[in-house]
C-alpha atoms as a PDB file:
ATOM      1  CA  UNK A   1      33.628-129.329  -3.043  1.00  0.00           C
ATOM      2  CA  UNK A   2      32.755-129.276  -7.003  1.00  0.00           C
ATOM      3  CA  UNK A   3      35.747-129.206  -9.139  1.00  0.00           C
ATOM      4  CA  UNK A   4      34.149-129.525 -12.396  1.00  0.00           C
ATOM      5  CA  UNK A   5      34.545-126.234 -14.552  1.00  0.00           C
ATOM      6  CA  UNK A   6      32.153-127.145 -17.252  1.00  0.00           C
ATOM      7  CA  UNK A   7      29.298-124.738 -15.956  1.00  0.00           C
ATOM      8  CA  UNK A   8      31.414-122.286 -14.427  1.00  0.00           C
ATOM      9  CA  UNK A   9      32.043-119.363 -16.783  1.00  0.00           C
ATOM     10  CA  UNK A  10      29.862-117.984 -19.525  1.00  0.00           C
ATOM     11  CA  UNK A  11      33.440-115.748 -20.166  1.00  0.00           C
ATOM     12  CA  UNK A  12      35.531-118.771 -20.956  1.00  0.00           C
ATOM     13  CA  UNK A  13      33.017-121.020 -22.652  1.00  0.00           C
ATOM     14  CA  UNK A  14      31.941-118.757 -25.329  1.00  0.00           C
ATOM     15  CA  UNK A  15      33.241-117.696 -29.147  1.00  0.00           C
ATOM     16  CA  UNK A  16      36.808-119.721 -28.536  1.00  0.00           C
ATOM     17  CA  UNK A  17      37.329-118.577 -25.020  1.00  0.00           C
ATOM     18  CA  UNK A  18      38.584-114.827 -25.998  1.00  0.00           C
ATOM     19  CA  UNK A  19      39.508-112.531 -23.685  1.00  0.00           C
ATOM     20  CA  UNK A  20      40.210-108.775 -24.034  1.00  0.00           C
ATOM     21  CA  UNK A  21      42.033-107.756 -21.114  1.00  0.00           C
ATOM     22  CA  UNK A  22      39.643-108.747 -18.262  1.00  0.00           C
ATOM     23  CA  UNK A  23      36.623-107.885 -19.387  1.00  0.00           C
ATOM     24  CA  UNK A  24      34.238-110.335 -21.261  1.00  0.00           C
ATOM     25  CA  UNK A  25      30.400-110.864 -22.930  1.00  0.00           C
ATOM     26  CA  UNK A  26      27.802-113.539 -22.154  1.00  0.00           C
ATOM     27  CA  UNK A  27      27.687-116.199 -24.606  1.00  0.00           C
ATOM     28  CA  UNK A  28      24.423-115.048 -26.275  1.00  0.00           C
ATOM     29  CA  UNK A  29      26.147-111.051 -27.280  1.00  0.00           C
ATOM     30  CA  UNK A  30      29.285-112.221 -27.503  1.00  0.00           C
ATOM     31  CA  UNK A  31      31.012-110.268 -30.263  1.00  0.00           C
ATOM     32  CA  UNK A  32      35.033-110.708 -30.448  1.00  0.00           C
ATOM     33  CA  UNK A  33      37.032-107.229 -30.267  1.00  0.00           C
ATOM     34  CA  UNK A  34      38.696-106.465 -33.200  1.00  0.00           C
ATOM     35  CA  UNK A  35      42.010-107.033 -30.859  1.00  0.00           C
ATOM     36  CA  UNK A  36      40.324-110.046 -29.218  1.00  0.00           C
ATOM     37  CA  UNK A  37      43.034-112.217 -27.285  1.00  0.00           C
ATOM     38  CA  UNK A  38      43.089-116.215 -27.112  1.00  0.00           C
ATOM     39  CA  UNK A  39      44.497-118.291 -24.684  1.00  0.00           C
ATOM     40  CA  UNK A  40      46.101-121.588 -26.529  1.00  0.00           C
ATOM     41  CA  UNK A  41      48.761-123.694 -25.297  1.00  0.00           C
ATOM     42  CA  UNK A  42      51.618-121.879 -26.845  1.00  0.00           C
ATOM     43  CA  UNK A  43      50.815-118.731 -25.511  1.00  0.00           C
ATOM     44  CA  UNK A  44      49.556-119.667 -21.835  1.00  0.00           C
ATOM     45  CA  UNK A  45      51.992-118.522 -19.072  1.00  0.00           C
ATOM     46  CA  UNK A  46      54.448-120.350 -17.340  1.00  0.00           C
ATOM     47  CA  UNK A  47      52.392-120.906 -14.017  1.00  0.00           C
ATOM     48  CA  UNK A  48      54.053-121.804 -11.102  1.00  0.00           C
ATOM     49  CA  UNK A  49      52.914-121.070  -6.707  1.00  0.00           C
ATOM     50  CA  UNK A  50      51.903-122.607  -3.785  1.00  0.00           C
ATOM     51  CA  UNK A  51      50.351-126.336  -3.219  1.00  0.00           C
ATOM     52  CA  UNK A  52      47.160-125.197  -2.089  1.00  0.00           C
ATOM     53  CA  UNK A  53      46.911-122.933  -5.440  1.00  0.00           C
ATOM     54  CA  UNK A  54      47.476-125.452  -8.037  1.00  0.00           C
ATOM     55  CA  UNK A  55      43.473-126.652  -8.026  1.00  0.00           C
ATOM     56  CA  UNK A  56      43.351-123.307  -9.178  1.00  0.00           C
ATOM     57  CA  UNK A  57      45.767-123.294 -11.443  1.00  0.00           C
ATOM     58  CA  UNK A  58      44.191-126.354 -12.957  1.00  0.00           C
ATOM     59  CA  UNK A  59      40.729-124.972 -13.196  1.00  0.00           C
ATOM     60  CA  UNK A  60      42.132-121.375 -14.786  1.00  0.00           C
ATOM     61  CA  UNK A  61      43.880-123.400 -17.887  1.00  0.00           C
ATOM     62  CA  UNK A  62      40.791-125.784 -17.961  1.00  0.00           C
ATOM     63  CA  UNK A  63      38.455-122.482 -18.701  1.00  0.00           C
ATOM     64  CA  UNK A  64      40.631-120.540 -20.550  1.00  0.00           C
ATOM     65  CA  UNK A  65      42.508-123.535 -22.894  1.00  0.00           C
ATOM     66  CA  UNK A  66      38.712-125.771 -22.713  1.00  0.00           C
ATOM     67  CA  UNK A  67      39.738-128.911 -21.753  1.00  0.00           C
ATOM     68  CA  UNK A  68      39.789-131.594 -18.807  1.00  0.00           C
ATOM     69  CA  UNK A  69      41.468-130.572 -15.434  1.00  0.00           C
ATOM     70  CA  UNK A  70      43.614-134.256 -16.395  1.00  0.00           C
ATOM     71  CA  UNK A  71      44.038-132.573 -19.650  1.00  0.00           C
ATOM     72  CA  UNK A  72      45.846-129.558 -18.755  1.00  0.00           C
ATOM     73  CA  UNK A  73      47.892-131.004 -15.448  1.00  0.00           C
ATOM     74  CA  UNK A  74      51.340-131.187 -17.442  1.00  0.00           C
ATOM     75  CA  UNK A  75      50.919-127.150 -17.270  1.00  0.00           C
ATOM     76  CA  UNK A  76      50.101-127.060 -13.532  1.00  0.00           C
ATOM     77  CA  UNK A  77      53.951-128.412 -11.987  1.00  0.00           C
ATOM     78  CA  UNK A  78      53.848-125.916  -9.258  1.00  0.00           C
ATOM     79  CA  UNK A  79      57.133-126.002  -7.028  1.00  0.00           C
ATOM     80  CA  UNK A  80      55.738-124.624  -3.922  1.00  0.00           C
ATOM     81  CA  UNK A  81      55.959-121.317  -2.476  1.00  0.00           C
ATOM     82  CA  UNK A  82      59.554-119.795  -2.183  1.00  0.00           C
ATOM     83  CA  UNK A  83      60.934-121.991  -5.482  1.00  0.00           C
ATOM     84  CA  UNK A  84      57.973-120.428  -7.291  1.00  0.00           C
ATOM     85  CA  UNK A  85      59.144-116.901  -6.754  1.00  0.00           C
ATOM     86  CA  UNK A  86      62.771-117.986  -7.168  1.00  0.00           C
ATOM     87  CA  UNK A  87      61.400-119.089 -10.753  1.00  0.00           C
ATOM     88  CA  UNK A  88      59.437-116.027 -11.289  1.00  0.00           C
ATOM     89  CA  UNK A  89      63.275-113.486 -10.443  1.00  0.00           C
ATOM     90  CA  UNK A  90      65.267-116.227 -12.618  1.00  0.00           C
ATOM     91  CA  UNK A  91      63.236-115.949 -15.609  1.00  0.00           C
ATOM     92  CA  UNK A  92      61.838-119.816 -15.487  1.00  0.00           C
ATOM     93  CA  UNK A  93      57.995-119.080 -14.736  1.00  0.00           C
ATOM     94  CA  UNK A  94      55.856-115.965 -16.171  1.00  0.00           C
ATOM     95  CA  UNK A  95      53.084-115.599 -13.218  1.00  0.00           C
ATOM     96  CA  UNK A  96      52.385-117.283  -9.556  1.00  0.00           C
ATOM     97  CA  UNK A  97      49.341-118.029  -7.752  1.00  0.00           C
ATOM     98  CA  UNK A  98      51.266-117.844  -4.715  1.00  0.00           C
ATOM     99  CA  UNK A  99      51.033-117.525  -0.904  1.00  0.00           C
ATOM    100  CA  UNK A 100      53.306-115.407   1.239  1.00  0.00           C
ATOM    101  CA  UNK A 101      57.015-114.478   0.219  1.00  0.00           C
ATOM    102  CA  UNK A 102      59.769-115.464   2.753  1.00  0.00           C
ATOM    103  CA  UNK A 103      62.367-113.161   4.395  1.00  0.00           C
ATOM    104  CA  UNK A 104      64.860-114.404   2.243  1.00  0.00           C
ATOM    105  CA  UNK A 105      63.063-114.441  -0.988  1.00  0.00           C
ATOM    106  CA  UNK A 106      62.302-110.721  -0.424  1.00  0.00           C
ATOM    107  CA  UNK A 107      66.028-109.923   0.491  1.00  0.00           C
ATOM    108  CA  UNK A 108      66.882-111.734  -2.727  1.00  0.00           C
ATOM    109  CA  UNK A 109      64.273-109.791  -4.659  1.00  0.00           C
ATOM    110  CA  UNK A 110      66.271-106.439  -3.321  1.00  0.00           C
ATOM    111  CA  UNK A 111      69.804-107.114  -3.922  1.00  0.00           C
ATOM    112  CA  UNK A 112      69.054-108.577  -7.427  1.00  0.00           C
ATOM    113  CA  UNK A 113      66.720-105.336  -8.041  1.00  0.00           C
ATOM    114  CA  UNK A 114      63.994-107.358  -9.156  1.00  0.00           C
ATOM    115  CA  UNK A 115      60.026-105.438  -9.419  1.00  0.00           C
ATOM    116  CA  UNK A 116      57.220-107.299  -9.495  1.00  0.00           C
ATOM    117  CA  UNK A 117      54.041-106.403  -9.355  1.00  0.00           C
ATOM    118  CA  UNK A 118      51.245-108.386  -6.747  1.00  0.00           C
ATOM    119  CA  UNK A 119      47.986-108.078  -5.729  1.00  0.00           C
ATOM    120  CA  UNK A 120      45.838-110.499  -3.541  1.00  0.00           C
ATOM    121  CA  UNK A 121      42.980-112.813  -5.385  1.00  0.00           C
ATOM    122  CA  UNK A 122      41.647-114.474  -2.435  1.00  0.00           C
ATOM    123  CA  UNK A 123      41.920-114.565   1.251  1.00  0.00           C
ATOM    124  CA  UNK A 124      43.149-117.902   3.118  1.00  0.00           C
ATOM    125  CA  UNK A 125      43.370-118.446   6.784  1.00  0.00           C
ATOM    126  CA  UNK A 126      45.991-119.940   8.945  1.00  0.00           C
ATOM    127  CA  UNK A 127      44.835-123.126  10.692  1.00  0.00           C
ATOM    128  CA  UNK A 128      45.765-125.528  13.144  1.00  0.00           C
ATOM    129  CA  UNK A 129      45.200-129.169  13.261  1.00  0.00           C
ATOM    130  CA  UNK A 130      45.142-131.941  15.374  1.00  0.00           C
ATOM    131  CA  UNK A 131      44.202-135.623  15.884  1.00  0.00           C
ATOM    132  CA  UNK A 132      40.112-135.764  15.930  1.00  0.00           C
ATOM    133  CA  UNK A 133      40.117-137.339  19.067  1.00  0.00           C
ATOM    134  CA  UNK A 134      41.920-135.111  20.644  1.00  0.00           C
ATOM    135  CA  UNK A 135      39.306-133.043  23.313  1.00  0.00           C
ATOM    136  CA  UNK A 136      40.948-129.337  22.856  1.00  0.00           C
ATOM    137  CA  UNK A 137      38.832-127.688  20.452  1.00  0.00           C
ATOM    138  CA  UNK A 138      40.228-124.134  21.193  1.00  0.00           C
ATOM    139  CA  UNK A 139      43.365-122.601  21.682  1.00  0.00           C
ATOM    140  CA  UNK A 140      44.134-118.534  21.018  1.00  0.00           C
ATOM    141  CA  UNK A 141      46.958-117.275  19.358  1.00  0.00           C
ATOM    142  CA  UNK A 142      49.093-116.602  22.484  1.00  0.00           C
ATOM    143  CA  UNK A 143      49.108-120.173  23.534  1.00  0.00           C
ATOM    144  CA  UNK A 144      49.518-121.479  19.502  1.00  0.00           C
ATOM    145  CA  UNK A 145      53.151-119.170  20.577  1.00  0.00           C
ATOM    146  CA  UNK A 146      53.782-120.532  23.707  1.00  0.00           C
ATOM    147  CA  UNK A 147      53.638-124.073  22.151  1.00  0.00           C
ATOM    148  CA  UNK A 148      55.388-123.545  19.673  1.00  0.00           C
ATOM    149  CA  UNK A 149      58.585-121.666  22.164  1.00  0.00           C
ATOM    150  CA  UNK A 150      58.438-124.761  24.172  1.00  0.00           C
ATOM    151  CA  UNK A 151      56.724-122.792  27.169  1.00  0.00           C
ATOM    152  CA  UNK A 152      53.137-124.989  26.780  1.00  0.00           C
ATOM    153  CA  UNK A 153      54.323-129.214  26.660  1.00  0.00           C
ATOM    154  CA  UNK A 154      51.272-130.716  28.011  1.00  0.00           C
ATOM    155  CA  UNK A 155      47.527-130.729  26.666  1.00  0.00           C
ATOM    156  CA  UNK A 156      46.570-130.948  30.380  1.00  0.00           C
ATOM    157  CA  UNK A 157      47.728-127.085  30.644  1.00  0.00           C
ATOM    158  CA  UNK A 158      44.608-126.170  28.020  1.00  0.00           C
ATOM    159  CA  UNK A 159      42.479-128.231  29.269  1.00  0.00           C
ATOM    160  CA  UNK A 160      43.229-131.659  27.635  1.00  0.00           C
ATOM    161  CA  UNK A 161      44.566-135.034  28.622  1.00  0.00           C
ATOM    162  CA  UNK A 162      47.584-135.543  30.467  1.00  0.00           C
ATOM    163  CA  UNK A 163      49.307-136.226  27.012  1.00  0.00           C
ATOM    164  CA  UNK A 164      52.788-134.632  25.733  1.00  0.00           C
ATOM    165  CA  UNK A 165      52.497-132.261  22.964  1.00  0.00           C
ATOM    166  CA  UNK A 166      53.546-133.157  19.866  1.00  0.00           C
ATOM    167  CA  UNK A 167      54.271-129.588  17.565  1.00  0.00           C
ATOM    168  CA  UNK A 168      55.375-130.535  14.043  1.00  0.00           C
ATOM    169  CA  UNK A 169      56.646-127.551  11.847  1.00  0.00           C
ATOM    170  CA  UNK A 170      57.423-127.131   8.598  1.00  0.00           C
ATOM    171  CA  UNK A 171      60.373-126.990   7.002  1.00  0.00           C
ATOM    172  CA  UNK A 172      61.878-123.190   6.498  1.00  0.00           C
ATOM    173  CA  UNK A 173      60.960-122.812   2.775  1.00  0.00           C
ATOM    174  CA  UNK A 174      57.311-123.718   2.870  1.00  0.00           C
ATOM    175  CA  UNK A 175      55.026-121.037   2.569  1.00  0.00           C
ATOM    176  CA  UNK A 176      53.157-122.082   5.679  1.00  0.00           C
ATOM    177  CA  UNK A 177      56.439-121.838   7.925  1.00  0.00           C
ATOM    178  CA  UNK A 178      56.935-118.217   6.592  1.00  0.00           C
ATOM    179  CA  UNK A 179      53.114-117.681   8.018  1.00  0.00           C
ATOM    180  CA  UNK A 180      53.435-119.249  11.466  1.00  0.00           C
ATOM    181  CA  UNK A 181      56.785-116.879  11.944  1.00  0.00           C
ATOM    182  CA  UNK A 182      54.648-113.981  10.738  1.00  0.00           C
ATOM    183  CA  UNK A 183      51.697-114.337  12.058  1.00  0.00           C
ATOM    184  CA  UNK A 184      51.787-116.283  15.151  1.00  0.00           C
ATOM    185  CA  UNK A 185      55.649-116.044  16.708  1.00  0.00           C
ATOM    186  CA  UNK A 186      55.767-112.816  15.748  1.00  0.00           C
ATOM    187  CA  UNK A 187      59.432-112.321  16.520  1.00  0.00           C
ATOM    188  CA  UNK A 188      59.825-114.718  19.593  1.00  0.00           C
ATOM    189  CA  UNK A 189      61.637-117.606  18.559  1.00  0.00           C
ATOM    190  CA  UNK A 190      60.529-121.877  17.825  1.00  0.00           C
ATOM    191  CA  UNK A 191      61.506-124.156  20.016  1.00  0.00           C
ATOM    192  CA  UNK A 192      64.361-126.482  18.359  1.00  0.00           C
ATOM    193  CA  UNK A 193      62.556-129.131  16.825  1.00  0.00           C
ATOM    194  CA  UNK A 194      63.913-132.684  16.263  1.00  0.00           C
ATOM    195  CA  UNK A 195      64.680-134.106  12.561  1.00  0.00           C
ATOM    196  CA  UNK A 196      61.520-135.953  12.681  1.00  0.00           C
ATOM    197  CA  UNK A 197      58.965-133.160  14.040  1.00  0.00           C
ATOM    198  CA  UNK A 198      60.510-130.724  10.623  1.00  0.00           C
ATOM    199  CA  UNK A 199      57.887-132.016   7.656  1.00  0.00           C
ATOM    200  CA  UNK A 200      58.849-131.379   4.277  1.00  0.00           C
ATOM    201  CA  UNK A 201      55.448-131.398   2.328  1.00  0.00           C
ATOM    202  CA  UNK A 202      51.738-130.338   3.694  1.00  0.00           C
ATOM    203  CA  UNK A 203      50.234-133.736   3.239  1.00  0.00           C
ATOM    204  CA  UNK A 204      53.473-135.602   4.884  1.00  0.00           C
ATOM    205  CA  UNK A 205      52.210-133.189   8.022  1.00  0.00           C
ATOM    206  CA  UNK A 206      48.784-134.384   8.291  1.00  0.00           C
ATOM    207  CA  UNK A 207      49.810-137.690   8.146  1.00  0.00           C
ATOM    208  CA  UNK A 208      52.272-137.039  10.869  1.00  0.00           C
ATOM    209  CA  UNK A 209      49.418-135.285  12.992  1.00  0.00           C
ATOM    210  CA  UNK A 210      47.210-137.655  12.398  1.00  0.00           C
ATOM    211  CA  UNK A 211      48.593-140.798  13.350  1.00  0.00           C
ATOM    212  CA  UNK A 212      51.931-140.100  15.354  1.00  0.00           C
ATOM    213  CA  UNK A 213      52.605-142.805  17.792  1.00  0.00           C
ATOM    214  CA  UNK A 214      48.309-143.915  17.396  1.00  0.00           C
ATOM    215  CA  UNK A 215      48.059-140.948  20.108  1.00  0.00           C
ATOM    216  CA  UNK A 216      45.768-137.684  19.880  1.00  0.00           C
ATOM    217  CA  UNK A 217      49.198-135.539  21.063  1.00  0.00           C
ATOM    218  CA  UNK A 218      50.581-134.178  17.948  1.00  0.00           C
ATOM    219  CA  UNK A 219      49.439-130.594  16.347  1.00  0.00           C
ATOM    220  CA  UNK A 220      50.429-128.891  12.898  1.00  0.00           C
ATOM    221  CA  UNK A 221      49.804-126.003  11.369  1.00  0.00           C
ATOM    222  CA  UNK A 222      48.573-125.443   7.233  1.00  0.00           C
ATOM    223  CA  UNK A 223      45.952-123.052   5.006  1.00  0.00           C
ATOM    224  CA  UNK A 224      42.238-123.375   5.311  1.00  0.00           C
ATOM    225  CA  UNK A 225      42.192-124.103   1.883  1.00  0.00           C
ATOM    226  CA  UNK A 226      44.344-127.331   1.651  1.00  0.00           C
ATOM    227  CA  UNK A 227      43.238-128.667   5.137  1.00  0.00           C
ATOM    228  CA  UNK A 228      39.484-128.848   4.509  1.00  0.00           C
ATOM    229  CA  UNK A 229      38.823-127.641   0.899  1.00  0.00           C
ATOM    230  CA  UNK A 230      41.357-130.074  -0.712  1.00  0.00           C
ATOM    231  CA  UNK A 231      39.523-132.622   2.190  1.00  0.00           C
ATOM    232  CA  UNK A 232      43.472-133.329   3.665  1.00  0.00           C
ATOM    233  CA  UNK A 233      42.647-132.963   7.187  1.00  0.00           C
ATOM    234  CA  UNK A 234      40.083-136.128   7.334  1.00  0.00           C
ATOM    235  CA  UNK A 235      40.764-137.913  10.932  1.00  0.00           C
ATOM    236  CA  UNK A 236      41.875-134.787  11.583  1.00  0.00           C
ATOM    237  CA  UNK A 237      40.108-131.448  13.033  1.00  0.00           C
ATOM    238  CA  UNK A 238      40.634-127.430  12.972  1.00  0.00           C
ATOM    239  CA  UNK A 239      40.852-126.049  15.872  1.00  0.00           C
ATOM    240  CA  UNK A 240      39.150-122.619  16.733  1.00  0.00           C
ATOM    241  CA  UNK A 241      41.037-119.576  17.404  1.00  0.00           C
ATOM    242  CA  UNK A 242      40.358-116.953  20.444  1.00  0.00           C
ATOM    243  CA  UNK A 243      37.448-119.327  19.996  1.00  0.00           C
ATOM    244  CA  UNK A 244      36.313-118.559  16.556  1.00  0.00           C
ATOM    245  CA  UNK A 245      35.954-121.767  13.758  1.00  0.00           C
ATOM    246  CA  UNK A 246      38.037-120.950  10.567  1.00  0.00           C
ATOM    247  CA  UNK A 247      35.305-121.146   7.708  1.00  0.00           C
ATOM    248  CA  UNK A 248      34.621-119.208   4.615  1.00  0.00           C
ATOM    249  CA  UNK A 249      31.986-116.881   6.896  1.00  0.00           C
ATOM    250  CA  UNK A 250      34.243-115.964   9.159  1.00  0.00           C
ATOM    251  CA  UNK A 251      37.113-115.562   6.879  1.00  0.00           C
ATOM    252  CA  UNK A 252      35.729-113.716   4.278  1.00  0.00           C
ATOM    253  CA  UNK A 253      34.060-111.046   7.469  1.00  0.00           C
ATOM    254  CA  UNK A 254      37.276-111.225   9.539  1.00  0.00           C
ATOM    255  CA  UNK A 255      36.285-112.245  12.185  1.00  0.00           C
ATOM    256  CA  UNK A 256      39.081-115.198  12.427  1.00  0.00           C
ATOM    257  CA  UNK A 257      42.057-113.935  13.552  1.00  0.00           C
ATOM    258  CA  UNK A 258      44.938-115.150  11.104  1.00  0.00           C
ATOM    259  CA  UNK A 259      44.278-114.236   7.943  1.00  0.00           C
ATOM    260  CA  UNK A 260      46.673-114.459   5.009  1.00  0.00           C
ATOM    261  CA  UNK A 261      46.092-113.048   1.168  1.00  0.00           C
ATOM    262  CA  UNK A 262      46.315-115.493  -1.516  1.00  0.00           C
ATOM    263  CA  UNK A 263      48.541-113.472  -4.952  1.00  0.00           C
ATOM    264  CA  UNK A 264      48.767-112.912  -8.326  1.00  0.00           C
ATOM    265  CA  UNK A 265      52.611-112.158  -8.948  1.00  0.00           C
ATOM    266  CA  UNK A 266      54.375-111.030 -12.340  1.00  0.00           C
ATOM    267  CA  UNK A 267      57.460-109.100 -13.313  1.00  0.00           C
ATOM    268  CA  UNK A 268      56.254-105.593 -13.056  1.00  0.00           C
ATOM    269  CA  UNK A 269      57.780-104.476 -16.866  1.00  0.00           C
ATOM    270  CA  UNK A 270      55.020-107.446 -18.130  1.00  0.00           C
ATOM    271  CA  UNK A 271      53.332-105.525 -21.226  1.00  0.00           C
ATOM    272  CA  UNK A 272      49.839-104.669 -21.202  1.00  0.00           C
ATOM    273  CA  UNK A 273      48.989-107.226 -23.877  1.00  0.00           C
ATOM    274  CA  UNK A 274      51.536-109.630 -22.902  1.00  0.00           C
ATOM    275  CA  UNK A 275      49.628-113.300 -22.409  1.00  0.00           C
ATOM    276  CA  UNK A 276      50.823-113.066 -18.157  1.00  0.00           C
ATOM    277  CA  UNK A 277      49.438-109.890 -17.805  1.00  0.00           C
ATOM    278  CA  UNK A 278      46.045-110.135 -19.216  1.00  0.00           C
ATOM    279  CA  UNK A 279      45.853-113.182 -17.197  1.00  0.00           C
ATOM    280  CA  UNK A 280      46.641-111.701 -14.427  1.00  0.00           C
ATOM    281  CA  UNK A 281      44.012-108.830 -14.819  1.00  0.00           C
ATOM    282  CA  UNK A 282      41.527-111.556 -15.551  1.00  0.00           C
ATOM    283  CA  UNK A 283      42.098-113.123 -12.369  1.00  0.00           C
ATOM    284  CA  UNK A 284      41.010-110.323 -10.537  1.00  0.00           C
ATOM    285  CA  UNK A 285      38.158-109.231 -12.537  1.00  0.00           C
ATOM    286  CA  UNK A 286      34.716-110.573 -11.942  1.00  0.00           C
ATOM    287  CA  UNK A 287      34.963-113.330 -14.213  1.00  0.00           C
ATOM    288  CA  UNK A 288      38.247-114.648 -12.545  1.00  0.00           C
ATOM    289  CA  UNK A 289      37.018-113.996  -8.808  1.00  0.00           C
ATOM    290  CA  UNK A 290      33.999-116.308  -9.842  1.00  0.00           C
ATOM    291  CA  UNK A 291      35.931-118.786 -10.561  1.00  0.00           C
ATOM    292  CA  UNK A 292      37.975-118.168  -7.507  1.00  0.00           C
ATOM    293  CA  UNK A 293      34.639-118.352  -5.402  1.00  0.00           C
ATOM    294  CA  UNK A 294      33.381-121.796  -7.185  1.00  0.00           C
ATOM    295  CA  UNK A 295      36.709-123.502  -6.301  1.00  0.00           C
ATOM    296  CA  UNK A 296      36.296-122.708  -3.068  1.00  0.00           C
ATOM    297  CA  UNK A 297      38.812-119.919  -2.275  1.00  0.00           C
ATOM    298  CA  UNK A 298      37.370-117.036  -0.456  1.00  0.00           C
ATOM    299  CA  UNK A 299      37.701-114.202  -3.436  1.00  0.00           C
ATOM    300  CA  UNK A 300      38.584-110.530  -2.692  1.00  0.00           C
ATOM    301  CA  UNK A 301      35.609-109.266  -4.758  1.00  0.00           C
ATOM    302  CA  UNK A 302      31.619-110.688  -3.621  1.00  0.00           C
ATOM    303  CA  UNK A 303      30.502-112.246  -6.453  1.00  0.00           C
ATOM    304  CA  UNK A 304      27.555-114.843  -7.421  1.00  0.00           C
ATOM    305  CA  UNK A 305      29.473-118.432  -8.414  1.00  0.00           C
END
């Protein structure tokens, strides 16, 4: 996947990478607004979200400040999904690039009486993963369930090897446990995992998938985006859903079944020329969702890269 930003906005390249609410000029007709706004390090946002947003995150301050992804990474210390929107109610960050909320971030968010305003940048999709050698290629979203109640234990049962399933989970904070509860158990209930099958970070779960006791039994569950865009599921391999391959084609058409929005998230009092908002707006216009697009995200809005 590139990850070089150099080519990847006329926008932020041009005239001291101004910005006037979310709407900007080629570099050739570029003439500043009288009220012309610039992004510097003093005035960027306190950015905080999800692990498979930070890439993002880097590449947004890269544009908009014009330096080196390496450059900018002391402003990209994202604390992973529910922290970030604890940070966001408490005051400590100023807007997320953020997956799902949890139940108990959004019962928090009502008794403190705290509005914020979100809308989705990008679309992600809810994968599973298992060891590439393992011969089940497909499973729908009934049996994902059942495996994950303890009703399906063997690989034999959908068509595999006589082998013992292996279903690692995540633990309850992580944005991706919040998705498999919502989108796949739906209200019936996970089997009680042991210690050891309860992964605390994304990457510590491929690693568990991929090599758990050298055997092809074990199965996990992450985002499109970090499994194959961020390249963290080598040795590893997606399986379809109700047959269907999770890929930007049949994300961005829906024709894959679990589907999750990728947000922009800020206090909903944030002023119209206050440095998170425009941001924000900027992320969803054009400019923003082509830089969404060229790092690999599946934007909300069709644009050229």
């Amino acid at each position: 996947m590139k990850k070089k930003v150099a080519v990847l906005l006329t926008c932020a390249l041009a005239a001291g990478l101004m910005l006037s609410g979310c709407t900007t000029q080629p570099k050739e007709s570029q003439t500043p607004p009288p009220e012309a706004f610039r992004f510097t390090r003093e005035n960027m946002p306190r950015l905080d979200g999800s692990t498979s947003t930070a890439p993002l995150a880097e590449a947004v301050c890269a544009v908009l400040l014009g330096e080196s992804r390496d450059e900018v990474s002391d402003l990209v210390q994202f604390n992973k999904t529910t922290t970030a929107y604890y940070n966001l109610m408490e005051g400590k960050a100023d807007l997320l690039i953020v997956g799902e909320a949890n139940a108990d971030v959004l019962a928090a968010k009502e008794e403190q009486g705290f509005e914020w305003e979100r809308e989705a940048f990008a679309t992600d999709a809810f994968v599973f993963v298992v060891n590439e050698q393992n011969p089940v290629d497909s499973i729908t979203v009934d049996e994902a369930r059942r495996i994950y109640a303890g009703e399906i234990t063997n690989w034999k049962e959908l068509g595999g090897e006589d082998r013992e399933i292996i279903p690692f989970q995540r633990n309850e904070e992580a944005g991706s446990q919040t998705l498999m509860e919502k989108l796949v158990m739906q209200g019936t209930p996970m089997m009680d995992a042991p210690t050891d099958y309860i992964i605390g970070s994304m990457g510590q779960l491929m690693e568990a998938v991929k090599g758990y006791d050298n055997a092809p039994g074990a199965i996990g569950y992450s985002v499109y985006y970090y499994a194959e865009e961020m390249e963290m599921a080598q040795g590893l391999k997606l399986l379809k859903l109700e047959g269907v391959e999770p890929n930007p084609e049949t994300i961005r058409s829906e024709t894959y079944p679990l589907l999750n929005p990728k947000y922009a998230v800020l206090p909903a009092d944030a002023a119209e020329d206050a440095p998170n908002r425009i941001l924000y707006n900027w992320l969803l216009s054009e400019e923003g969702q082509k830089l969404v697009a060229h790092e690999g995200y599946v934007s909300i809005m069709e644009v050229e890269e």
